[in-house]
C-alpha atoms as a PDB file:
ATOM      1  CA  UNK A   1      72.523-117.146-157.102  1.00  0.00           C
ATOM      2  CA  UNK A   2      74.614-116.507-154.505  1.00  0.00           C
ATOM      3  CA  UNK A   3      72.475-115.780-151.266  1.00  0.00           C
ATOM      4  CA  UNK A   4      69.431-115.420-149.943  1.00  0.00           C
ATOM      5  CA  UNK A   5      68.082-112.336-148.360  1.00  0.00           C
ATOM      6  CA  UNK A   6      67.740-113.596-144.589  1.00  0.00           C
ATOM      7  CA  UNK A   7      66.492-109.922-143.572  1.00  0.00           C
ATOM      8  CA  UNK A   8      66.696-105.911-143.784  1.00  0.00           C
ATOM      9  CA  UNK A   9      68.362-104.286-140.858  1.00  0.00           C
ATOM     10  CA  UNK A  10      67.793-100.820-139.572  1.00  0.00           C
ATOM     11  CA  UNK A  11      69.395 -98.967-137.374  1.00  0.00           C
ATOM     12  CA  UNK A  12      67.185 -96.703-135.086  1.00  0.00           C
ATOM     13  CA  UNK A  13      68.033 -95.798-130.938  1.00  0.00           C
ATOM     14  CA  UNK A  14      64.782 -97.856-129.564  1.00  0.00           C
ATOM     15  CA  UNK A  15      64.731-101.438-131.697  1.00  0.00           C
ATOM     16  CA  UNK A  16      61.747-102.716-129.609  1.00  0.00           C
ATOM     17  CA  UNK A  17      59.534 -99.775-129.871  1.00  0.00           C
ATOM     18  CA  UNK A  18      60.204 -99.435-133.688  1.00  0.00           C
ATOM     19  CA  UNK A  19      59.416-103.406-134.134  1.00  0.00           C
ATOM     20  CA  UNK A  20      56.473-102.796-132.620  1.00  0.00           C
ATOM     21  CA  UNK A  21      55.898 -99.798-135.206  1.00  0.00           C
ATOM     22  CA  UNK A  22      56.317-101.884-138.138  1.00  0.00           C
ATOM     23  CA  UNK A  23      54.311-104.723-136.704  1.00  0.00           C
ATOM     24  CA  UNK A  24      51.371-102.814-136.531  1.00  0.00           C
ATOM     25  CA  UNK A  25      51.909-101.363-140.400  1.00  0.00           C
ATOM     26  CA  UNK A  26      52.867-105.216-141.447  1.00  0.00           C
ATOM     27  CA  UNK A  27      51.655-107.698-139.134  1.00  0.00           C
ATOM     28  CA  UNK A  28      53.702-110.281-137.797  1.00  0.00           C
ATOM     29  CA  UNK A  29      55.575-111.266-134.504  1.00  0.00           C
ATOM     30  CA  UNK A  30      57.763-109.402-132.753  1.00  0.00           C
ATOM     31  CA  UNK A  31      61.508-111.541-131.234  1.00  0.00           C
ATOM     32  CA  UNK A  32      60.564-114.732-132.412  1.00  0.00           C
ATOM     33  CA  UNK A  33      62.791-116.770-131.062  1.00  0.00           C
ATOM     34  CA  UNK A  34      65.323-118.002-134.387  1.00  0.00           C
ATOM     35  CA  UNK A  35      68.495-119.383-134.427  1.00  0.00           C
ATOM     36  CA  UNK A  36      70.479-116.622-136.498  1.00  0.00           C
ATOM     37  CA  UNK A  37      70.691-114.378-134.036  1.00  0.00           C
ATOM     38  CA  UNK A  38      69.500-113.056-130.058  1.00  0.00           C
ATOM     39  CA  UNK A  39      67.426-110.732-129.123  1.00  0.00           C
ATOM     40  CA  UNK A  40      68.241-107.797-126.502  1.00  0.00           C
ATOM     41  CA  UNK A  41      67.772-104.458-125.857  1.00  0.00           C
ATOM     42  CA  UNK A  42      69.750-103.467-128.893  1.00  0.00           C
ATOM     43  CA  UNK A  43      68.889-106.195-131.463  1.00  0.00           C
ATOM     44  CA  UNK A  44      64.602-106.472-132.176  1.00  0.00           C
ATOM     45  CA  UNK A  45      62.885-108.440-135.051  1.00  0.00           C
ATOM     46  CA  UNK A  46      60.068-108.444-136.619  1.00  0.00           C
ATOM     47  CA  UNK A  47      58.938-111.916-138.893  1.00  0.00           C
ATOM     48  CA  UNK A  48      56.169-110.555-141.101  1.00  0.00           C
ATOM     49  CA  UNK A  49      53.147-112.351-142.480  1.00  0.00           C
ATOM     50  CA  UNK A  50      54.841-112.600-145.772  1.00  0.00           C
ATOM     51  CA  UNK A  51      58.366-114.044-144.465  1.00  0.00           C
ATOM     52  CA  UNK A  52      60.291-111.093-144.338  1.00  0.00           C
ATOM     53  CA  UNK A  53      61.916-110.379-141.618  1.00  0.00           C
ATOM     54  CA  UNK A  54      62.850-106.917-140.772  1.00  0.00           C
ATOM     55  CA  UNK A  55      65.562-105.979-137.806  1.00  0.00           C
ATOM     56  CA  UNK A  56      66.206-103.360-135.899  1.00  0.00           C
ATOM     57  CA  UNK A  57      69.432-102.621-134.572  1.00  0.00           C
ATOM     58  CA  UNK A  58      70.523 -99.789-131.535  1.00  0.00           C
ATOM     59  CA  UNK A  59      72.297 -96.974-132.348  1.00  0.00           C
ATOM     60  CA  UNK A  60      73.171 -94.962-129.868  1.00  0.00           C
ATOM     61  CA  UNK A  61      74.110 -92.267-131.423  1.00  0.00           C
ATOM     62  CA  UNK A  62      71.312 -92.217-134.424  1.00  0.00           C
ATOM     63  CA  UNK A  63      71.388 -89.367-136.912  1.00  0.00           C
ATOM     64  CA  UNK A  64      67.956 -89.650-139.041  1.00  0.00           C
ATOM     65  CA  UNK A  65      67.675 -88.996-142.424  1.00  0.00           C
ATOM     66  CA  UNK A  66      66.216 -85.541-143.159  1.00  0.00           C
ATOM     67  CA  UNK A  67      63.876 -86.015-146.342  1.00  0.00           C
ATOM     68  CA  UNK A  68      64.387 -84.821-148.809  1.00  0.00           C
ATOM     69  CA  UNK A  69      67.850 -82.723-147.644  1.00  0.00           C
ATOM     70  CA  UNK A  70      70.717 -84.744-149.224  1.00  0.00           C
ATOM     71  CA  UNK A  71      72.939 -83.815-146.997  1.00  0.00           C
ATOM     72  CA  UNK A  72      71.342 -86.380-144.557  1.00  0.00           C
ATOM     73  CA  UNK A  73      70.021 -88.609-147.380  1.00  0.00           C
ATOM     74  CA  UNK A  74      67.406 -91.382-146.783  1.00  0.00           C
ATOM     75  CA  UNK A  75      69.321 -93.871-147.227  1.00  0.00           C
ATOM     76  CA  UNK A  76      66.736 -96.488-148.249  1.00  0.00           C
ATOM     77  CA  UNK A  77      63.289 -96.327-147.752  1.00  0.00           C
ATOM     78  CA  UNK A  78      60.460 -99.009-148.103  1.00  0.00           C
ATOM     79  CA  UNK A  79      57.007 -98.887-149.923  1.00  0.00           C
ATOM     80  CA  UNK A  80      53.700-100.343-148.318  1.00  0.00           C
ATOM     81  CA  UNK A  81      50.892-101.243-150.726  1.00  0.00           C
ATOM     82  CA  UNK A  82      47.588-100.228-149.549  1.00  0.00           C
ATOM     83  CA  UNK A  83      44.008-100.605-150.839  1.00  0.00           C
ATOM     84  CA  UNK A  84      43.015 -97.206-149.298  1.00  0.00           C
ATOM     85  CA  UNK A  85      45.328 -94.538-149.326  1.00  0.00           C
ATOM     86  CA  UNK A  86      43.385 -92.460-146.755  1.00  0.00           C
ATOM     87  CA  UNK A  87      42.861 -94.777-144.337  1.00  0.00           C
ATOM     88  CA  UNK A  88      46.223 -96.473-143.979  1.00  0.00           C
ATOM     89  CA  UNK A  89      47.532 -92.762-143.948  1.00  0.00           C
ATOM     90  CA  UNK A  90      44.701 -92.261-140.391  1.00  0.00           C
ATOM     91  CA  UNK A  91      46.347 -95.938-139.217  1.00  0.00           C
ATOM     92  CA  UNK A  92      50.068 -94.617-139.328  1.00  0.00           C
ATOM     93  CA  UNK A  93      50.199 -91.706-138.120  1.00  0.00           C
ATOM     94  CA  UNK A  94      48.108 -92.683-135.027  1.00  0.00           C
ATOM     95  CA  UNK A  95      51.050 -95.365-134.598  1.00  0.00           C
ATOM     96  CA  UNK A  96      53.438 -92.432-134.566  1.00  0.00           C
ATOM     97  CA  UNK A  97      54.504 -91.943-138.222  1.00  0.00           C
ATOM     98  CA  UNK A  98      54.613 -88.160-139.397  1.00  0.00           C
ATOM     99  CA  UNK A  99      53.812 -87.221-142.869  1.00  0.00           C
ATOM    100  CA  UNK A 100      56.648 -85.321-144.388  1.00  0.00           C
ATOM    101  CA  UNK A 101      55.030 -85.193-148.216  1.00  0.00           C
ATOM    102  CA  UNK A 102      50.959 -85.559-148.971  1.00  0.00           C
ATOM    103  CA  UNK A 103      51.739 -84.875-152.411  1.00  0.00           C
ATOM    104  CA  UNK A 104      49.044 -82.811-155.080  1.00  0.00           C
ATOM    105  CA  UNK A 105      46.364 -85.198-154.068  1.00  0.00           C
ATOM    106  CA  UNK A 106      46.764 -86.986-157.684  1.00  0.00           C
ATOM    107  CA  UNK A 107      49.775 -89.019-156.750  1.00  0.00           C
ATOM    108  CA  UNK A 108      49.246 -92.737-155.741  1.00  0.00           C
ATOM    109  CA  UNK A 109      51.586 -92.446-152.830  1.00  0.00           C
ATOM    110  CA  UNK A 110      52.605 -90.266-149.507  1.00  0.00           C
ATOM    111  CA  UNK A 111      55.717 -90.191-147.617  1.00  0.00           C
ATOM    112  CA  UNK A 112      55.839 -90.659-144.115  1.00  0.00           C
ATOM    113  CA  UNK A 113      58.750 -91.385-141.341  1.00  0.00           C
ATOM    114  CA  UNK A 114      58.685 -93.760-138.905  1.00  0.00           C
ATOM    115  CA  UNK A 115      59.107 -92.923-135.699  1.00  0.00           C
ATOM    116  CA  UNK A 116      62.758 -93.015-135.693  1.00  0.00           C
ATOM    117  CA  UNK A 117      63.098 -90.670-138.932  1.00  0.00           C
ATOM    118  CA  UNK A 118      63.301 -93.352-141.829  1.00  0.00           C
ATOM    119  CA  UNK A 119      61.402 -92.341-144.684  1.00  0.00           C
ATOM    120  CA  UNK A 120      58.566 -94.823-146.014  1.00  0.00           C
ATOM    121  CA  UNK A 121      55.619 -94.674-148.775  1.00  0.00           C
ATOM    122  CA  UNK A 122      52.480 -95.588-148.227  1.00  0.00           C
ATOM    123  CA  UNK A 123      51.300 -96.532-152.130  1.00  0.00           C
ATOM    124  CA  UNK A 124      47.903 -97.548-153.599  1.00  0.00           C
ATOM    125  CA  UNK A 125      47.396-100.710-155.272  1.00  0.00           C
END
């Protein structure tokens, strides 16, 4: 082993307000205080129940990914295990996610985008 994953950074053009996104998807503090980095208007973290720790970097001049168009590809995307598929699917989207793909009704999964465009799944256990 080499390293060890200290956290997932994602660029978006509000860091706070997509912390606070995430938080209420994950759980978890938002700008903890920790030693590995500070916290302003363009740097936000978010230390999850689980100890991951996703941040969320400033970019001012953000270009979303446009699912599923590969000429703005998603670039990564991250999958949420849920007990119920319906009513984590009500929870997002009233924390702004949109729902880009409800699938055939079948499926085990939907995709969604947070609010700053970045694809995620929302998949049953």
């Amino acid at each position: 082993m080499i390293a060890e994953l200290q956290c997932l950074v994602i660029d978006c053009p509000a860091p706070r307000e997509l912390a606070a996104f995430y938080r209420a998807v994950l759980g978890g503090e938002v700008d903890r205080p920790d030693r590995r980095w500070s916290l302003d208007e363009a740097w936000s973290t978010l230390h999850t129940p689980g100890g991951l720790v996703l941040c969320f970097q400033g970019v001012a001049d953000h270009r979303p990914p446009v699912w599923p168009d590969p000429d703005r590809p998603q670039q990564f995307h991250l999958d949420f295990g849920v007990a119920d598929l319906d009513v984590a699917h009500g929870q997002v989207l009233a924390h702004g996610a949109t729902l880009l793909d409800e699938g055939d009704g079948k499926r085990s999964w939907r995709v969604y985008a947070d609010p700053s465009g970045h694809p995620f799944c929302l998949v049953r256990h």
